[in-house]
Protein backbone atom coordinates (compact mmCIF):
# COMPACT_ATOMS: atom_id res chain seq x y z
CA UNK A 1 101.95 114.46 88.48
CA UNK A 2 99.27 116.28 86.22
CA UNK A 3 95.85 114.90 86.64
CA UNK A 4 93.36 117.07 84.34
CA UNK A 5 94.98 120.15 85.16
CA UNK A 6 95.61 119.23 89.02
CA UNK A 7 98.88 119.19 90.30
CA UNK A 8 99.31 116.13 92.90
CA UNK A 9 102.79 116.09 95.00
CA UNK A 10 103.39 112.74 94.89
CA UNK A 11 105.22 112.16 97.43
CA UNK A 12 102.56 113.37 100.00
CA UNK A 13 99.98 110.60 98.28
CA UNK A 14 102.78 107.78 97.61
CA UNK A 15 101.27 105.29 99.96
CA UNK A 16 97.90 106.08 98.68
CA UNK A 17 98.21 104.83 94.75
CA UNK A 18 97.49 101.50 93.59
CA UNK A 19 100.53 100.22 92.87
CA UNK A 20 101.42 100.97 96.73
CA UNK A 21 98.47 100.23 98.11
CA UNK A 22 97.35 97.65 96.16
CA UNK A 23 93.73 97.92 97.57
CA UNK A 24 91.08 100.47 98.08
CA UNK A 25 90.61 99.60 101.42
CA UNK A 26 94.54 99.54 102.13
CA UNK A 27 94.62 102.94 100.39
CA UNK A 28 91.80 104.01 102.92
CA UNK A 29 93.73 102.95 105.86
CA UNK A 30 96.92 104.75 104.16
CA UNK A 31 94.96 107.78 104.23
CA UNK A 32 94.34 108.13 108.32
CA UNK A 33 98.17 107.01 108.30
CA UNK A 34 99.75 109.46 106.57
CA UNK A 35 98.08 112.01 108.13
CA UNK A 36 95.72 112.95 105.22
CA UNK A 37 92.71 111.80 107.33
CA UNK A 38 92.31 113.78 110.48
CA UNK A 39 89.59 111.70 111.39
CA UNK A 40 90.61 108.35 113.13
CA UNK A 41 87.47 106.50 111.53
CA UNK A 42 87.69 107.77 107.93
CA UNK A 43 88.82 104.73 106.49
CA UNK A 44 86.19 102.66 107.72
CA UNK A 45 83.58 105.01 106.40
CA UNK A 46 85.54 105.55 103.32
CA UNK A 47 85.64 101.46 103.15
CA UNK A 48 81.97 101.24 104.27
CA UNK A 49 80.66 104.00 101.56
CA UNK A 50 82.89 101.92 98.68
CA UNK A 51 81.26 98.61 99.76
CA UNK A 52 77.40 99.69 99.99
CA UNK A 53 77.39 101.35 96.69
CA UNK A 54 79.76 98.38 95.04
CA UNK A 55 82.42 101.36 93.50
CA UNK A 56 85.18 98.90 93.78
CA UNK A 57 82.98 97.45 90.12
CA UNK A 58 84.62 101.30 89.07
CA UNK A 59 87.96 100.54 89.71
């Protein structure tokens, strides 16, 4: 997948796309899952971050 000139291996980010995920904050979680996230409380900041400045109004 092409994304503005980035090249995304899809498979790596599968679990991570909406139509997986089906949330942002299930896509957050997904992240520490699969490994992308090193750090075990990324998602929660990730969620925490999303909710404070109300960027889920940007998806």
């Amino acid at each position: 997948m092409n994304h503005g000139g980035v090249t995304w291996n899809t498979s790596l980010y599968h679990n991570v796309f909406r139509s997986v995920a089906g949330s942002y904050s299930q896509a957050a979680k997904n992240l520490v899952s699969e490994g992308y996230a090193t750090d075990p409380t990324y998602a929660t900041k990730l969620i925490n971050l999303i909710n404070s400045y109300k960027l889920y109004n940007l998806d």
